[in-house]
Protein backbone atom coordinates (compact mmCIF):
# COMPACT_ATOMS: atom_id res chain seq x y z
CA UNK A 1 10.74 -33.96 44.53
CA UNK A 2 8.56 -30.66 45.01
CA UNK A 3 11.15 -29.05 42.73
CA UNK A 4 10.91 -31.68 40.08
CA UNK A 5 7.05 -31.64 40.60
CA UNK A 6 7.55 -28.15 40.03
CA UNK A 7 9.62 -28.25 36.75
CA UNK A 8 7.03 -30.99 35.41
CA UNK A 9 3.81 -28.59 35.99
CA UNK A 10 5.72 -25.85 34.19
CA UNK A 11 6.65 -27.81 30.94
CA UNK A 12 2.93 -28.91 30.92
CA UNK A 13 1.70 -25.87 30.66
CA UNK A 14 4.30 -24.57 28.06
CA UNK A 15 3.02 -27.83 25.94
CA UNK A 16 -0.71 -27.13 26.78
CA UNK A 17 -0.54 -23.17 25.70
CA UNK A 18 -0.92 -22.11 29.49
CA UNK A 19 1.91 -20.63 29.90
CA UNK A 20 2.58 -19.77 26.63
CA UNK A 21 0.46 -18.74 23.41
CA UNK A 22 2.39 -20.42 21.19
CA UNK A 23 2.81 -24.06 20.70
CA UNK A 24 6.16 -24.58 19.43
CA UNK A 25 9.22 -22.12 19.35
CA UNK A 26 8.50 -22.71 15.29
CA UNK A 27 5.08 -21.10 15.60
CA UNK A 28 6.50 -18.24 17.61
CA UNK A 29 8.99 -18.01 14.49
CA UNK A 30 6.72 -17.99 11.97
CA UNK A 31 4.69 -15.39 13.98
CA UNK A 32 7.02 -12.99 13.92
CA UNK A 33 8.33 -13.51 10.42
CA UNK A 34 4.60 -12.98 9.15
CA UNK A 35 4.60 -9.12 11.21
CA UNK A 36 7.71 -8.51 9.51
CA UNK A 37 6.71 -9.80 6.05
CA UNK A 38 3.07 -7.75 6.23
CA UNK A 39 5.45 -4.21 7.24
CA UNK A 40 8.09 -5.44 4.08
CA UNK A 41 5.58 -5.91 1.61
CA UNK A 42 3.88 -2.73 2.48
CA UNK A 43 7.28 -1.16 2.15
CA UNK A 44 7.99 -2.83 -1.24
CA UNK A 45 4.89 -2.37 -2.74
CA UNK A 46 4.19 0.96 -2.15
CA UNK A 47 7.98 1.52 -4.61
CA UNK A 48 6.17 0.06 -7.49
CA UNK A 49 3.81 2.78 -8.38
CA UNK A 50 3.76 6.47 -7.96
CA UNK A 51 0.85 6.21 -6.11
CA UNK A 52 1.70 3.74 -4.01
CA UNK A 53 2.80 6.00 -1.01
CA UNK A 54 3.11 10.04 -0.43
CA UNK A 55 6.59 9.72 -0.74
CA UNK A 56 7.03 8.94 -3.72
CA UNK A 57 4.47 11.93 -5.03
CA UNK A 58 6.79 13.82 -3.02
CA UNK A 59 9.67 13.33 -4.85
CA UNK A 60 8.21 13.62 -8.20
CA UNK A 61 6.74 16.76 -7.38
CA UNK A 62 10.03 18.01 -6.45
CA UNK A 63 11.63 16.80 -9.36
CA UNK A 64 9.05 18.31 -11.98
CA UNK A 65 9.92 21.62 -9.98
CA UNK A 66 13.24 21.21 -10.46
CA UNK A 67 13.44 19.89 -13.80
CA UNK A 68 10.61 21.04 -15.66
CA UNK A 69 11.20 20.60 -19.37
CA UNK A 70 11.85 17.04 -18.53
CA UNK A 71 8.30 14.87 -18.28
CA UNK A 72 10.15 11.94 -17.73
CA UNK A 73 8.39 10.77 -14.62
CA UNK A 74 5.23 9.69 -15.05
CA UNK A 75 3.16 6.57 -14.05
CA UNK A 76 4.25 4.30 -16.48
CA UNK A 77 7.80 5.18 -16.35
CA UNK A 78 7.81 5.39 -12.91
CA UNK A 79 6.24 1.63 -12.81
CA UNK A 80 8.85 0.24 -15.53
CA UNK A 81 12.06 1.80 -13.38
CA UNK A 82 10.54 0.16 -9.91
CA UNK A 83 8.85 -2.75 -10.71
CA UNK A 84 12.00 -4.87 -11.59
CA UNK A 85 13.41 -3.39 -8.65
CA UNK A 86 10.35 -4.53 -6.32
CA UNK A 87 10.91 -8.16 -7.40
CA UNK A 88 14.53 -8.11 -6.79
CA UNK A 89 13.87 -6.54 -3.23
CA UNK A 90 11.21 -8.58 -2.84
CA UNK A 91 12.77 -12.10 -3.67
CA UNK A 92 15.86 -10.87 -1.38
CA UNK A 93 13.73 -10.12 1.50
CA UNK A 94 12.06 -13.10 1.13
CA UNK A 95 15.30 -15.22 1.53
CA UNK A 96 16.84 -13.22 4.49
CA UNK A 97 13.70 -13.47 6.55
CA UNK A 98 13.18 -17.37 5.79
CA UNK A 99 17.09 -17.76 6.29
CA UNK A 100 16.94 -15.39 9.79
CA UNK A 101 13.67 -16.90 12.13
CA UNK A 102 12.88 -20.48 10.04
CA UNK A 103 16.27 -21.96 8.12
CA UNK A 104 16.66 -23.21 4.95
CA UNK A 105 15.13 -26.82 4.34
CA UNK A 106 14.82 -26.86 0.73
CA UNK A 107 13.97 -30.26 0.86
CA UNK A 108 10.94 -29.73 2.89
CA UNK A 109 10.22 -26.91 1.53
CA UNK A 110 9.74 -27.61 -2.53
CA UNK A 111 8.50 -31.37 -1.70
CA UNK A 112 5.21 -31.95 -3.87
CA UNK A 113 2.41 -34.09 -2.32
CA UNK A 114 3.02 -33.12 1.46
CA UNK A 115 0.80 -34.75 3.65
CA UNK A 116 -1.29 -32.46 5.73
CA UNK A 117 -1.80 -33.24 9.42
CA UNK A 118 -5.14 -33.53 11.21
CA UNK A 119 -5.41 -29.84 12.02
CA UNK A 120 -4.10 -28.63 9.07
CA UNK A 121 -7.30 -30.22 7.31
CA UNK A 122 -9.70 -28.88 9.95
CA UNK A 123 -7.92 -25.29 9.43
CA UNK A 124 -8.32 -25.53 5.44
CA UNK A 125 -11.74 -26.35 5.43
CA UNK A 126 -12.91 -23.51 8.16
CA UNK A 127 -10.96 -21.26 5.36
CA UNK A 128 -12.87 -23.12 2.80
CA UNK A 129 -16.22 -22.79 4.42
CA UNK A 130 -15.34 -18.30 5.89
CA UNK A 131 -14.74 -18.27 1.98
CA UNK A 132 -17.62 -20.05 0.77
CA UNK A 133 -19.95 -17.87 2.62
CA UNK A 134 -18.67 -14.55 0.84
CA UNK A 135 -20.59 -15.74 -1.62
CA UNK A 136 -20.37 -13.98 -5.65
CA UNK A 137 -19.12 -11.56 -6.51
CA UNK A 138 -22.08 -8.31 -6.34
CA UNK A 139 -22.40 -5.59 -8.37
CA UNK A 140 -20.74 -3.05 -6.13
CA UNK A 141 -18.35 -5.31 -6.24
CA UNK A 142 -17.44 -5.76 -9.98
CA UNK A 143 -18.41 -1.74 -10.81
CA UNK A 144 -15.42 -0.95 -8.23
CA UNK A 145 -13.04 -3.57 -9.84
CA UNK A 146 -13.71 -1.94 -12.85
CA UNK A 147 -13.72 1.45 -12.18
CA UNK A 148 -9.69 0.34 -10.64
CA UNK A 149 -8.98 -1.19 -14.13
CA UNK A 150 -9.96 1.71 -15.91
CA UNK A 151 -7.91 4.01 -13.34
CA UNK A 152 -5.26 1.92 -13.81
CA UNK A 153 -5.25 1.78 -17.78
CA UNK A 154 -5.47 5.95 -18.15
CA UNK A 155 -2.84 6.36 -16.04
CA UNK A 156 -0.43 4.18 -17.76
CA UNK A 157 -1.33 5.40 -20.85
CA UNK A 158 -1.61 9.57 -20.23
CA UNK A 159 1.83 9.66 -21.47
CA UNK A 160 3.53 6.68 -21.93
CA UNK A 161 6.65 7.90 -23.50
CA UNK A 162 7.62 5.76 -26.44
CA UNK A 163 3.81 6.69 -27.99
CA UNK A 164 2.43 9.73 -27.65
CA UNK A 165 -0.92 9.12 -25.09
CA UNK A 166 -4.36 10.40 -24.53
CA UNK A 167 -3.32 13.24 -23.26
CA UNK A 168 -2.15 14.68 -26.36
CA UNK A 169 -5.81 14.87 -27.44
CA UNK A 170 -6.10 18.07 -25.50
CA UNK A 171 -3.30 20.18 -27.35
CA UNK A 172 -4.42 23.87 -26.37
CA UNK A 173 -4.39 22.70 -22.46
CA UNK A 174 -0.73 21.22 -22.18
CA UNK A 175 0.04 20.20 -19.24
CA UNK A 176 -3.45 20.26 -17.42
CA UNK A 177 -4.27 16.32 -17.87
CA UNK A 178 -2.14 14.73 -15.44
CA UNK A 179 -2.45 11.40 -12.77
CA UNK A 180 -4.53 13.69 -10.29
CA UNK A 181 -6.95 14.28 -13.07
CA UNK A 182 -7.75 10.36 -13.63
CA UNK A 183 -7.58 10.08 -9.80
CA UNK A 184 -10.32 12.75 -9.54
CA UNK A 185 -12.19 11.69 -12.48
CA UNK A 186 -12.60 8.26 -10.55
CA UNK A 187 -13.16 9.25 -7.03
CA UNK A 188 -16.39 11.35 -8.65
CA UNK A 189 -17.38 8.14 -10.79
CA UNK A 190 -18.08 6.55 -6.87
CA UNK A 191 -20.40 9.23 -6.28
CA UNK A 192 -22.82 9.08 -9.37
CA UNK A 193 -22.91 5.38 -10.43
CA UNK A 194 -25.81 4.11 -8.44
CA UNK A 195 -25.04 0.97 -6.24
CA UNK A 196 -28.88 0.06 -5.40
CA UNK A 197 -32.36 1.45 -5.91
CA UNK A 198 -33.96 3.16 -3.02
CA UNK A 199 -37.84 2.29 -3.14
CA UNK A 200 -40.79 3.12 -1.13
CA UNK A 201 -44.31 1.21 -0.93
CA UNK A 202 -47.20 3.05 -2.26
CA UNK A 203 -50.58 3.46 -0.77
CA UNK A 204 -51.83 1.32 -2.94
CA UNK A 205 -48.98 -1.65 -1.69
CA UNK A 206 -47.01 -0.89 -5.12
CA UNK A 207 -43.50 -0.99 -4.86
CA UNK A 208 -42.12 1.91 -6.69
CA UNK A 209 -38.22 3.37 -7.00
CA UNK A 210 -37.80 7.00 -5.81
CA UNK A 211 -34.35 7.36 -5.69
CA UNK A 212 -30.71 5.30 -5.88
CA UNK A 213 -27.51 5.47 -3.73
CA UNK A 214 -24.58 5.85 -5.09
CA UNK A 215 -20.93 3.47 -4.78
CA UNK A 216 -19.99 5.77 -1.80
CA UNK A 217 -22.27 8.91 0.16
CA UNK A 218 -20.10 11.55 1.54
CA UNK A 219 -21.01 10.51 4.98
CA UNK A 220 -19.33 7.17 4.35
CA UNK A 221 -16.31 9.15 2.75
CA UNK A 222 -16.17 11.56 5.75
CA UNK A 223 -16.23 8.40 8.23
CA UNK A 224 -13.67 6.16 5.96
CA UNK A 225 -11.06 9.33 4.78
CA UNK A 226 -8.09 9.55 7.01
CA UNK A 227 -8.07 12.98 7.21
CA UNK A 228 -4.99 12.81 9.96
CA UNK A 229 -2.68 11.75 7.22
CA UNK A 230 -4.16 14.32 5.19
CA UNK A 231 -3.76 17.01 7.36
CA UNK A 232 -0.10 15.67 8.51
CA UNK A 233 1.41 15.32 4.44
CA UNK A 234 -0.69 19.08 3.74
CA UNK A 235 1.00 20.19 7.06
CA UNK A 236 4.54 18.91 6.19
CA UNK A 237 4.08 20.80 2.37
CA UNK A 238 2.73 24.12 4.09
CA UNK A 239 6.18 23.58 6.52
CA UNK A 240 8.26 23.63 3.95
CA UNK A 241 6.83 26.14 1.67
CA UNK A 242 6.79 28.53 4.80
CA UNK A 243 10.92 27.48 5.53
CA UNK A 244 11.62 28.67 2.10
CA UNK A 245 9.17 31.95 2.17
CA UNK A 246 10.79 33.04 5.74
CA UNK A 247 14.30 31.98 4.51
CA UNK A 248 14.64 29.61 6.79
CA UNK A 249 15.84 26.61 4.37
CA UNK A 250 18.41 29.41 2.84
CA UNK A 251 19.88 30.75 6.34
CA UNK A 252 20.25 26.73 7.25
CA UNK A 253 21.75 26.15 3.65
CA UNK A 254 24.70 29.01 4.39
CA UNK A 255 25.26 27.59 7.90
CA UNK A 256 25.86 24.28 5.87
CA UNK A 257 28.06 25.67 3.37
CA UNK A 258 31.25 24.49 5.39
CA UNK A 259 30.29 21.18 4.38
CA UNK A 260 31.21 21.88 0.77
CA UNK A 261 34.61 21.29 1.22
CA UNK A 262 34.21 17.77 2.43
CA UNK A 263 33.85 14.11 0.17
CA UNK A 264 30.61 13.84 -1.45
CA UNK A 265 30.03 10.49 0.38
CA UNK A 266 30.52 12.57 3.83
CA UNK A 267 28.16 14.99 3.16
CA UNK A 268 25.62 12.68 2.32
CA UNK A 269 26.13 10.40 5.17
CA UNK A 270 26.14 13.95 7.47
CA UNK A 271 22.56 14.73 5.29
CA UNK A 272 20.72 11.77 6.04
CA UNK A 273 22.42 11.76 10.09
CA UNK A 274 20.60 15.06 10.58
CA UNK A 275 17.57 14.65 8.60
């Protein structure tokens, strides 16, 4: 009897969240398949533009080094070779993690009109009422939205590729308008367009303006700037230009060159073991 007793106390508390924080083995599903789906998206997002993550400025900076006279990767192309690819990852992903931690109930899933529970109502309308109180959208608001568009548009169209773009308009300077120079050119816009007056109050009890403040100070730039992922992508280029100044990457290469000899599908596969 204790033992049952026992038994009964602990299933009570599984179903009442005190021994557990999860209320179904479902919800401890889903839980896990939405950390996985936030780190995946990241992952697959960041492919779709050369911007997206330092690894994929990496490699075109490598591969303008290396092939120089080719200005084939740009933003645009880069976008047009990775964006189809993105969906397709994407949609896959999508289908092994529902598949993996929730099963496929198509009917269940695609059924129109479903009818929400209780506490899916209550949930809905606290989301309804958090977004409610964000209220319009402000000025700061729309002038950064904006300024994103406009970043957005010049680097798509510096040098599309099938038309010639607006970098062309600067024929004596070839080569000096590139994606950093729209990047810069929008990360000084923050610092000039005003985002609100600063006023004082007179003597006299007029209200008067004296000065503004910009879309970002430098203070807020020097807080908000991750300057650790700075420092560790400057640290990793500074490693590897120092490699190839000491001869370090060339004294490594010749204690590879054994490696010639074997399948190209080997060597990779021995490449990407050591690296």
């Amino acid at each position: 009897n204790d033992a049952g007793k026992i038994s009964s106390k602990t299933e009570l508390e599984k179903n009442s969240g005190g021994g557990t924080k999860y209320r179904t083995e479902r919800d401890h599903m889903m839980c896990k398949l939405m950390c996985l789906c936030i780190a995946y998206s990241s992952t697959i997002g960041g492919l779709t533009t050369i911007t997206g993550t330092s690894t994929n400025l990496i490699f075109a900076e490598h591969f303008n080094m290396r092939y120089p006279d080719c200005h084939c990767i740009n933003f645009g192309s880069w976008f047009m070779l990775s964006f189809p690819a993105a969906i397709i990852i994407l949609l896959l992903s999508w289908i092994w993690l529902q598949w993996l931690f929730l099963g496929f109930n198509f009917k269940e899933m695609f059924k129109c009109g479903k009818t929400k529970t209780a506490k899916q109502k209550a949930c809905a309308e606290v989301i309804k009422q958090e977004y409610q109180k964000l209220g319009p959208l402000r000025y700061q608001e729309i002038v950064t939205l904006v300024l994103f568009i406009v970043m957005a548009l010049l680097w798509f169209s510096r040098d599309p590729g099938f038309i010639s773009g607006w970098s062309a308009l600067f024929p004596k300077y070839p080569g000096f308008a590139t994606d950093s120079t729209v990047a810069l050119l929008i990360g000084i816009l923050f610092f000039l367009i005003p985002a609100k007056r600063l006023t004082k109050t007179t003597p006299t009890g007029e209200i008067v303006a004296f000065d503004y403040s910009p879309l970002i100070t430098w203070k807020e730039f020097q807080s908000f700037m991750p300057w650790d992922i700075a420092i560790l992508v400057g640290g990793g280029f500074a490693l590897a230009d120092g490699c190839e100044e000491s001869g370090l990457s060339k004294w490594i290469g010749n204690k590879l060159s054994p490696l010639g000899s074997l399948p190209v599908w080997l060597n990779i596969f021995i490449s990407s073991f050591l690296v």
